[in-house]
Protein backbone atom coordinates (compact mmCIF):
# COMPACT_ATOMS: atom_id res chain seq x y z
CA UNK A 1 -38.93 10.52 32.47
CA UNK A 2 -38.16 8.73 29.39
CA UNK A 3 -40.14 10.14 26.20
CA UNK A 4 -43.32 7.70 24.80
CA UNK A 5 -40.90 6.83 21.54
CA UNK A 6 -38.28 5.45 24.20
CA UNK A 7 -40.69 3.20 26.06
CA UNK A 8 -41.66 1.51 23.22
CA UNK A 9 -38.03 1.01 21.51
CA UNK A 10 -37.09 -0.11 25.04
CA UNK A 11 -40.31 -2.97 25.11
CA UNK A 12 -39.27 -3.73 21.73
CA UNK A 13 -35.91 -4.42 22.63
CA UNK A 14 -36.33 -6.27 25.40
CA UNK A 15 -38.42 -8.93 23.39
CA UNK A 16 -35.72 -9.41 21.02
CA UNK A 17 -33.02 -9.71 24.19
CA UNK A 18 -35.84 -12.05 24.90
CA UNK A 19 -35.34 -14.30 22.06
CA UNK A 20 -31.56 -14.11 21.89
CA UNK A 21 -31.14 -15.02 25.60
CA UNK A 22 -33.75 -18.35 24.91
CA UNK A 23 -31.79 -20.22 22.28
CA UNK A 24 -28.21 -19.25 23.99
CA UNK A 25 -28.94 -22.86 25.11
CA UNK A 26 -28.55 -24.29 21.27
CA UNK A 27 -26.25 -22.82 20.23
CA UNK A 28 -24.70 -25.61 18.06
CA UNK A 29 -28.10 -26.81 16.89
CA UNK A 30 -28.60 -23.03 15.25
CA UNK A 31 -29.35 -22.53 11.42
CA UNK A 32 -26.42 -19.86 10.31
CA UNK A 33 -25.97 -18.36 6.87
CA UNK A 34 -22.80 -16.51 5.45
CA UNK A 35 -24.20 -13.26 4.09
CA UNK A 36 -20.82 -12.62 3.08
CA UNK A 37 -16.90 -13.73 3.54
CA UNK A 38 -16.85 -13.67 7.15
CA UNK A 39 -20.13 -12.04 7.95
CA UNK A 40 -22.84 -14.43 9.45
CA UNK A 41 -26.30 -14.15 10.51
CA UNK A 42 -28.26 -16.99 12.49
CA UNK A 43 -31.82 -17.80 12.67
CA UNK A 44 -32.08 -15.93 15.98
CA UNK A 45 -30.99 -12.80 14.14
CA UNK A 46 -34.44 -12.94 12.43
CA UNK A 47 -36.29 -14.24 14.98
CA UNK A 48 -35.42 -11.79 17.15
CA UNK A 49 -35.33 -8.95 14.64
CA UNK A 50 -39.15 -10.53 13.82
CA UNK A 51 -40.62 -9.47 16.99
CA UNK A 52 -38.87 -5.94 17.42
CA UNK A 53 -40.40 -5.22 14.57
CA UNK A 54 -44.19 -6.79 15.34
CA UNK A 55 -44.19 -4.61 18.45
CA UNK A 56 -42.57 -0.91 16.47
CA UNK A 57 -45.32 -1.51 14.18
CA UNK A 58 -48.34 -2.17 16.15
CA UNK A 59 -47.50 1.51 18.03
CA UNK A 60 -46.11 3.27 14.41
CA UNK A 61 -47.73 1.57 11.53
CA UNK A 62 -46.96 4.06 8.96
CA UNK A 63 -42.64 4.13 9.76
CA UNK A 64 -40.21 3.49 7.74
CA UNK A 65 -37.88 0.47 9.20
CA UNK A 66 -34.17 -0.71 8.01
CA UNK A 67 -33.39 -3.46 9.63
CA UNK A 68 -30.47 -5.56 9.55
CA UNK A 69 -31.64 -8.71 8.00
CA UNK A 70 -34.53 -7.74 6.33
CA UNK A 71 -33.57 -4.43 5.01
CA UNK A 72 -35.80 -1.29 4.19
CA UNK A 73 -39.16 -0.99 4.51
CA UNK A 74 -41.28 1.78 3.55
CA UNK A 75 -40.90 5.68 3.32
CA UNK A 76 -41.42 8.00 5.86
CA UNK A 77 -39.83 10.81 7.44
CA UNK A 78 -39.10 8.93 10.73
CA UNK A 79 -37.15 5.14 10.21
CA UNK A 80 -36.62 2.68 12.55
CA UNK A 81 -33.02 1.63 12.25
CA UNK A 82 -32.63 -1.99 13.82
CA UNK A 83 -29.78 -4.03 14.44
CA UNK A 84 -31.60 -7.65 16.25
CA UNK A 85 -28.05 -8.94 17.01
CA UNK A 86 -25.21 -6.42 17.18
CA UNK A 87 -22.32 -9.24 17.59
CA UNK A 88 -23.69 -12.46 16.28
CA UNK A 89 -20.12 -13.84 15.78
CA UNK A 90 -19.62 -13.68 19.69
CA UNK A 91 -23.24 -14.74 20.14
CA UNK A 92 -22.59 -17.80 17.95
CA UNK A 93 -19.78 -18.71 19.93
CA UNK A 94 -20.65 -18.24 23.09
CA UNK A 95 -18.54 -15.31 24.08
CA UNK A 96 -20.97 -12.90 26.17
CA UNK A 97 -20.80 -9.73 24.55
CA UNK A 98 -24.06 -8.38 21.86
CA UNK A 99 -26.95 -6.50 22.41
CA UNK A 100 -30.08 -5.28 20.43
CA UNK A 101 -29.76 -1.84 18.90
CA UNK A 102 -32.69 0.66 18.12
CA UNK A 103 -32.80 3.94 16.94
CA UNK A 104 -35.44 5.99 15.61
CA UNK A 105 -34.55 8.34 12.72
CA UNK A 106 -35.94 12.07 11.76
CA UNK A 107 -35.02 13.44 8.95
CA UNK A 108 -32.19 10.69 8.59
CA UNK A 109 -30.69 12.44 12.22
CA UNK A 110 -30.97 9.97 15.53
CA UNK A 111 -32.91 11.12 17.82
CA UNK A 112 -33.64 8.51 19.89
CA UNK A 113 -31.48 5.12 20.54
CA UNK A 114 -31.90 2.21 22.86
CA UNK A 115 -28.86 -0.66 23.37
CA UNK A 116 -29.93 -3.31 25.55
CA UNK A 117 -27.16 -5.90 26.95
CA UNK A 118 -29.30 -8.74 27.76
CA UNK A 119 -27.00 -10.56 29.52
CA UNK A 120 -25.83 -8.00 31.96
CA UNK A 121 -29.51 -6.54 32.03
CA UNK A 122 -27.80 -3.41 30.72
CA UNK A 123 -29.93 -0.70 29.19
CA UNK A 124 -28.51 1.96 27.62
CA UNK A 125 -31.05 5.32 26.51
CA UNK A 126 -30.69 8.34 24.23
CA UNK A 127 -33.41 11.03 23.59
CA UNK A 128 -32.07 14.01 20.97
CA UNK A 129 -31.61 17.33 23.90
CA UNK A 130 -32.60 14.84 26.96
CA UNK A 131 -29.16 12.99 27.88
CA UNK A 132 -27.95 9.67 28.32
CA UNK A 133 -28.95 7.05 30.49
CA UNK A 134 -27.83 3.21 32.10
CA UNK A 135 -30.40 1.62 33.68
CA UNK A 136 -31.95 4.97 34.71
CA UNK A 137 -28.88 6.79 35.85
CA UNK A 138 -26.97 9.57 33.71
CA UNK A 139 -23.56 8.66 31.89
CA UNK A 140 -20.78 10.97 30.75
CA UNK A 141 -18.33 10.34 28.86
CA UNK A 142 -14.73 10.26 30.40
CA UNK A 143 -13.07 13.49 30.78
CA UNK A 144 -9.33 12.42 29.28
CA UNK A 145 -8.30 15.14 27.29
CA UNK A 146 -5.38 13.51 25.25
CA UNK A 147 -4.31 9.92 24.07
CA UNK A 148 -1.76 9.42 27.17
CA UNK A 149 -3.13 6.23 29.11
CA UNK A 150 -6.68 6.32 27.33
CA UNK A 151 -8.01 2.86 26.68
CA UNK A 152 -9.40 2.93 22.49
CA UNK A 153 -12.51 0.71 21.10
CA UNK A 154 -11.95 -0.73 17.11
CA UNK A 155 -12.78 -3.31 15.29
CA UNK A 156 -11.52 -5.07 12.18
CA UNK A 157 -14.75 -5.66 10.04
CA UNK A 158 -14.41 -8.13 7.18
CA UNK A 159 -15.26 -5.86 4.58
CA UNK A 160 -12.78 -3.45 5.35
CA UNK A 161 -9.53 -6.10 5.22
CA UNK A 162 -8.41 -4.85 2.21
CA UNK A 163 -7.02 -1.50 4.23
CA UNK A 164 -5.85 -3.46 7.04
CA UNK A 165 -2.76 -2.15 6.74
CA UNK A 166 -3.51 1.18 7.07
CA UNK A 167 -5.60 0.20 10.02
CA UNK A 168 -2.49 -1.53 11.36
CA UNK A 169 -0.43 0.97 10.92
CA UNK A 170 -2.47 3.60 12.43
CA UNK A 171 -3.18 0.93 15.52
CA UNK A 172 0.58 0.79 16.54
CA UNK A 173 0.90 4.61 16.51
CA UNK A 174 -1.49 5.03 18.77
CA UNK A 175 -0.21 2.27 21.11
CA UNK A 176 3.29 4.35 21.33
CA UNK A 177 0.81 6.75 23.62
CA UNK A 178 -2.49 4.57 24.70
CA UNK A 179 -2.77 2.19 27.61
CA UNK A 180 -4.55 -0.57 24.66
CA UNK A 181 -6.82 -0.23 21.47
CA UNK A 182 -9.06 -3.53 22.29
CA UNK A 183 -11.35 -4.74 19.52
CA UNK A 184 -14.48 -6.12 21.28
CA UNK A 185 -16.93 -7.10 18.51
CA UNK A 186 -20.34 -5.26 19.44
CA UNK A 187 -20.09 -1.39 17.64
CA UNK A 188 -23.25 -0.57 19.37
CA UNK A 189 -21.67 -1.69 22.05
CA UNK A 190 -18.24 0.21 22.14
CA UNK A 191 -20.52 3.32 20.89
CA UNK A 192 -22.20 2.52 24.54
CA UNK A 193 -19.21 1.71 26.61
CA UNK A 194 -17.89 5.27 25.44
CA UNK A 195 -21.17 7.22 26.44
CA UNK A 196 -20.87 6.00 29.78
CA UNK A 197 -17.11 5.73 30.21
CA UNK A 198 -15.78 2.93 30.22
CA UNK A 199 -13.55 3.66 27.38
CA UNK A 200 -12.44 6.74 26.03
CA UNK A 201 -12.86 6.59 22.15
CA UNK A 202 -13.83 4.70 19.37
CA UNK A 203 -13.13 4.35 15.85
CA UNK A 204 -14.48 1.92 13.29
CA UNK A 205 -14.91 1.67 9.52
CA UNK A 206 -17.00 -0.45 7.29
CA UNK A 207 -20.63 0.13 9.91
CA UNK A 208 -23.55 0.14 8.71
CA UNK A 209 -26.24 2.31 10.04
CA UNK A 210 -27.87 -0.10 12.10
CA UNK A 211 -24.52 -0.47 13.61
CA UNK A 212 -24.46 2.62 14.77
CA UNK A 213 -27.25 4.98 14.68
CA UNK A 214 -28.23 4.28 18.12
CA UNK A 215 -24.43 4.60 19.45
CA UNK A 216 -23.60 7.82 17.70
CA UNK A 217 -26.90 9.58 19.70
CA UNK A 218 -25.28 8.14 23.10
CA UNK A 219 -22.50 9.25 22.98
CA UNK A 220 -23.42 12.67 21.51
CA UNK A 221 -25.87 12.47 24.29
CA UNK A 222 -23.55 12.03 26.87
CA UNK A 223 -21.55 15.12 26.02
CA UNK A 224 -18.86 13.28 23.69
CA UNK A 225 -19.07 14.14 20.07
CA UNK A 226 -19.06 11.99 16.79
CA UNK A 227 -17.16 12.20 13.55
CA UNK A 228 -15.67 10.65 10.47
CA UNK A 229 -12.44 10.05 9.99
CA UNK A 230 -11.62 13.55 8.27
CA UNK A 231 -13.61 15.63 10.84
CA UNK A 232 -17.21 15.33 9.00
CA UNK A 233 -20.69 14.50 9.64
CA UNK A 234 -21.17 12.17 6.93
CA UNK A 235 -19.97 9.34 9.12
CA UNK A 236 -23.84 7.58 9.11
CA UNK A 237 -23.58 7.38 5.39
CA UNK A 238 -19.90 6.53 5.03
CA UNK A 239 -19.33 4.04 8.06
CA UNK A 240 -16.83 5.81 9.13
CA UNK A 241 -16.70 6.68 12.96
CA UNK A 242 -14.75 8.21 15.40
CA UNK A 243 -16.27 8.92 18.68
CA UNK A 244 -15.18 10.36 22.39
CA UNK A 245 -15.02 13.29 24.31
CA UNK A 246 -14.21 16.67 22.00
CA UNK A 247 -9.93 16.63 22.94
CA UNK A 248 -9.97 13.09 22.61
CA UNK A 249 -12.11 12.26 19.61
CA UNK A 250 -9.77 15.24 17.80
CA UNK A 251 -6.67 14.13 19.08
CA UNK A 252 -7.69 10.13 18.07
CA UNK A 253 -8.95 11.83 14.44
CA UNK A 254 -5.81 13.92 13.82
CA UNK A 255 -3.98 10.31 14.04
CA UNK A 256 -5.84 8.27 11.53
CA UNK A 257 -5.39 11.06 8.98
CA UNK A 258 -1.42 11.52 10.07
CA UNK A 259 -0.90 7.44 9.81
CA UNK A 260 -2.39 7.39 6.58
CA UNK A 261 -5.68 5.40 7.55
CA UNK A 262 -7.70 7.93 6.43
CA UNK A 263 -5.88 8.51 3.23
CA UNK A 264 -6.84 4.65 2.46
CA UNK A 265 -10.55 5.69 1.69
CA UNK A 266 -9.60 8.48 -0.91
């Protein structure tokens, strides 16, 4: 049974899937703004980001809430970390892969996280000590215990071009040993895709924490674990993730420190 916090992050994100899924239709008609080089936000960002909010705070009034578009709000020991529209650049052009991301803070630890695919009517649960859930059925993450044949999640963030070759660099070692590092555009998303499975590991830089807050407690969740790119736990703060089972995630950490990504961030 999902915990009372869950049911109403899940209502919450299901209006704003709500939204996004209603103006797919206009697409070219949409108001966008460049927050920065390469980094764009649409009027269905807020719109949907408006009404997850309207509903968190009729239930929890007196939470703290940083939110993608409209930033923080208040103090509190528990925040509501939102991302409205986690792969707006695909949303804007019609490629069918975003979701809405929700996680509820303690402390500044996840301990709760909803990602909602609205297109494949995907729902993807966390609670801290409770497991991992799709659509009501428990997810694992995969059981390969080395880079041989695994299938890797990245992305290339704009803010984080300045050490693309680094990032390069440590991309084509790992493809000397991995099936294919794919670069999908959601990081909620590929956090989600490696609770349940469907790919092995992860690694990012440059996220914010509405990018991930939710992710990092599924796949944790799930029985994978969560790091930076030296081994940490500081990867919330420094955007920094790397994420799969434990000989995976180790083995896919040891080479971003050997190729000298990590080193870039020194």
């Amino acid at each position: 049974m999902q915990k009372p916090a869950v049911n109403l992050m899940v209502k919450a994100a299901r209006l704003g899937g709500n939204v996004i899924i209603r103006h797919m239709s206009k697409l070219d008609s949409l108001n966008v703004v460049e927050k920065a080089r390469q980094d764009y936000a649409s009027e269905v960002d807020a719109l949907a980001e408006k009404e997850i909010i309207r509903e968190l705070r009729r239930a929890t009034p007196d939470y703290a809430i940083l939110a993608e578009e409209s930033g923080q709000q208040g103090k509190s020991r528990f925040t509501w970390v939102i991302d409205p529209l986690d792969g707006t650049s695909n949303y804007l052009r019609g490629l069918p892969h975003f979701c809405v991301s929700i996680a509820l803070l303690e402390g500044g630890e996840p301990v709760h996280g909803v990602v909602f695919d609205p297109l494949r009517n995907e729902l993807f649960t966390a609670s801290k000590g409770s497991g991992a859930v799709l659509n009501d059925r428990k997810i694992r993450v995969s059981e390969r215990r080395d880079l041989g044949g695994a299938l890797l999640l990245t992305g290339f963030p704009p803010r984080e071009r300045k050490r693309i070759g680094p990032h390069l660099k440590c991309v084509q070692t790992l493809l000397e040993t991995a099936e294919d590092v794919r670069r999908t555009g959601s990081a909620a998303l590929d956090l989600a895709w490696v609770a349940c499975g469907r790919a092995d590991g992860y690694f990012e830089a440059g996220l914010q924490p509405w990018d991930s807050a939710a992710g990092v407690l599924l796949v944790r969740e799930a029985g994978g674990t969560v790091s930076d790119y030296r081994g940490g736990t500081g990867f919330i703060d420094s955007g920094r993730v790397v994420a799969g089972n434990l000989k995976l995630a180790a083995a896919l950490q040891q080479v971003i420190v050997s190729s000298g990504y990590a080193a870039a961030f020194d």
